[in-house]
Structures are given as C-alpha cells and as structure tokens.
Protein backbone atom coordinates (compact mmCIF):
# COMPACT_ATOMS: atom_id res chain seq x y z
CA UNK A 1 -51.63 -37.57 72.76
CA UNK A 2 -54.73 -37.84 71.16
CA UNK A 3 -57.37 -40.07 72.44
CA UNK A 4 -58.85 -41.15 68.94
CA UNK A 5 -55.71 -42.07 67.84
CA UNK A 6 -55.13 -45.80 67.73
CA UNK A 7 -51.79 -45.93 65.80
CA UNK A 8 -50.38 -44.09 68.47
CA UNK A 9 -51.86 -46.21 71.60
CA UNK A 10 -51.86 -49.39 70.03
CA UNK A 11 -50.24 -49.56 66.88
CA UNK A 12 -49.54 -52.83 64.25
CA UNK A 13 -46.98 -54.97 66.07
CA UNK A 14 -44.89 -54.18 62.69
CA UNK A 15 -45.10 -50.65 63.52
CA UNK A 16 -44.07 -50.92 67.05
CA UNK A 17 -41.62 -53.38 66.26
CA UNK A 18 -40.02 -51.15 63.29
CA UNK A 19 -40.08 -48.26 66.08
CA UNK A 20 -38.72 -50.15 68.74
CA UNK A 21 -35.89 -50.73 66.86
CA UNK A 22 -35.66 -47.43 65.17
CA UNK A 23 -35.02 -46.18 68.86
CA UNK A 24 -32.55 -48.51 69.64
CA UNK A 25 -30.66 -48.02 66.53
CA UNK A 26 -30.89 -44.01 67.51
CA UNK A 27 -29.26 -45.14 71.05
CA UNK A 28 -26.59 -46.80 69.71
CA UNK A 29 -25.58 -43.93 66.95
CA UNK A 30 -25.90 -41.34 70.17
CA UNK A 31 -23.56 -43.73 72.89
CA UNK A 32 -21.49 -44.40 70.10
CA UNK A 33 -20.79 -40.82 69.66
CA UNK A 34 -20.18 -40.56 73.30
CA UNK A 35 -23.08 -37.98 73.25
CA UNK A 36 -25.69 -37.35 76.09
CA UNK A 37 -29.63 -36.63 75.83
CA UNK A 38 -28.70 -33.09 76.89
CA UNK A 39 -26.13 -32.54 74.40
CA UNK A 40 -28.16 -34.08 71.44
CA UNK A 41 -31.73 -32.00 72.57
CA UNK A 42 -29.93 -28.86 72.47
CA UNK A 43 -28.85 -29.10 69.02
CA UNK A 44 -31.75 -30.55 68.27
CA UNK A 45 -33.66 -27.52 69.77
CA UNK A 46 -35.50 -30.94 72.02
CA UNK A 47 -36.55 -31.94 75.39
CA UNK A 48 -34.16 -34.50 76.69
CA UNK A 49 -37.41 -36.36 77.17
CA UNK A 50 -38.56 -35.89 73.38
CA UNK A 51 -35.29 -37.82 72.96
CA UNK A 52 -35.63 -40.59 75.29
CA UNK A 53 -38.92 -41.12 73.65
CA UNK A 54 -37.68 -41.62 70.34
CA UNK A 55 -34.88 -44.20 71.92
CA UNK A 56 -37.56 -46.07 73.20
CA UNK A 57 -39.39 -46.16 69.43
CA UNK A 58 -42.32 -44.39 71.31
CA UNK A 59 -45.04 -43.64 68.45
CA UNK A 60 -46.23 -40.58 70.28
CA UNK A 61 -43.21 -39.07 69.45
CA UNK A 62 -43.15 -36.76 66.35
CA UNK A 63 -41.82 -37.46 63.19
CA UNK A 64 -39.51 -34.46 63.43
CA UNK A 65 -38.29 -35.71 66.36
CA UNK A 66 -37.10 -38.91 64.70
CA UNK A 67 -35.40 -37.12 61.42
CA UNK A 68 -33.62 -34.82 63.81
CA UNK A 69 -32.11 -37.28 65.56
CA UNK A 70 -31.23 -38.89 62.09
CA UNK A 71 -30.01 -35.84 60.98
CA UNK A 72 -27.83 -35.26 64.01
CA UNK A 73 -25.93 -38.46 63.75
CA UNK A 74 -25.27 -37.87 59.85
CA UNK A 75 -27.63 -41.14 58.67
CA UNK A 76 -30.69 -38.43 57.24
CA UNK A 77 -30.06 -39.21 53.65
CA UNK A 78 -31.57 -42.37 52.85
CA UNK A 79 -35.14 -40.85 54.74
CA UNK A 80 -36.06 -39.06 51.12
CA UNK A 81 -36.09 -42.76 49.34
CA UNK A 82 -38.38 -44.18 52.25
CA UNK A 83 -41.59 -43.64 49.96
CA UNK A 84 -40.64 -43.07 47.06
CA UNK A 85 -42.83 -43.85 44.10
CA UNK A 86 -39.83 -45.05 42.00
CA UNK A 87 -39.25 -48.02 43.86
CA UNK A 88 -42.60 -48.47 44.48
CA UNK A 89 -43.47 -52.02 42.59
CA UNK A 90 -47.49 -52.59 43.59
CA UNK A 91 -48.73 -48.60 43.21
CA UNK A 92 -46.55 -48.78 39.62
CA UNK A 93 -48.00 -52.34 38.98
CA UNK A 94 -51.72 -50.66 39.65
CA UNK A 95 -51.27 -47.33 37.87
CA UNK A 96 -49.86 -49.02 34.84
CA UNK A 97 -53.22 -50.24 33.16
CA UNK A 98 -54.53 -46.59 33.34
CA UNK A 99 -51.52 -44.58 31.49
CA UNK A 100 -52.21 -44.02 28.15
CA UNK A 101 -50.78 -45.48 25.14
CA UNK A 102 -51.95 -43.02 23.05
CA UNK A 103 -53.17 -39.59 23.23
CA UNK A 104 -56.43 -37.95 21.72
CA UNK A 105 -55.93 -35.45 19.31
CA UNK A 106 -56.65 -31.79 20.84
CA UNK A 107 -58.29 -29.01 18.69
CA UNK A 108 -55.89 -25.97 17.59
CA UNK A 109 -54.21 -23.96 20.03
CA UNK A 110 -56.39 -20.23 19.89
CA UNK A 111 -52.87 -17.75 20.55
CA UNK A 112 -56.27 -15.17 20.93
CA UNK A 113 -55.42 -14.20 25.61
C-alpha cells in the first residue's frame, strides 16, 4: 500500500460505500455458487486473501482483482459500459460548445511523397 495514497486509506464515503457493497455482492455470487476462496483464487490465478479483500470492498485491492472475480461468476459484461463516453451526459454537455459546425477550407492535397 502506498503511503501517499489517500483514496486507498481513506477514501470518499461514496467510494467505500460503492466498494463495500461491490464485495458483498462478490460474496453472494461466490456462496451462491457453492464456491470457496480456494476454489475461486485458483482460477483466478489469486491469493485466497486477494479474494477476501475484494469481499470486504477493500480499496487496496487491485482492480484486476475485482474484474476477475466478475469475470469468474459470468457478470463481466456490463464493466466495458462503466465509463463510457456515450452515456456520458455532463463531459458531452461540456464538449458540445467546442465541436465545430463548420470546417475551414484546407489548401490542395500535394500527391508530391
């Protein structure tokens, strides 16, 4: 863990709170799968502890940690529309008074490499 890092000692309560529950939700998926920490770190490739971690929504833990665990249970594929720009109302609202209308004209293309 590194010392500087204050997201990972003492993050927003969201952020903990979002983790926390991450974990739990991760719990659930393995016990209702009837799987142990053993048998989900080794396909994995993970410390059993790595795995308790992410149970407990530990933010020390690494991200792959989390998506792994996602991944194992089958619930990965809604991880690719966490950020993404599409549905992403107040950076489109903000970029949209800089896109162009128009563009400039451009002097002839030279076909002279």
């Amino acid at each position: 863990m590194t010392a500087n890092n204050t997201l990972s000692t003492s993050p927003p309560y969201a952020v903990e709170r979002a983790l926390r529950q991450l974990g739990a939700n991760l719990k659930t998926a393995r016990l209702r799968r009837n799987l142990t920490l053993h048998e989900v770190g080794g396909k994995l490739g993970a410390g059993v502890r790595a795995i308790a971690d992410a149970e407990r929504g530990k933010p020390t833990t690494g991200m792959a940690v989390y998506a792994g665990l996602l991944w194992a249970y089958d619930k990965l594929e809604g991880m690719a529309e966490l950020a993404d720009p599409a549905g992403d109302a107040e950076g489109l609202a903000l970029v949209e008074p800089r896109e162009r209308a128009r563009s400039r004209t451009s002097k002839e293309l030279d076909n002279d490499f």
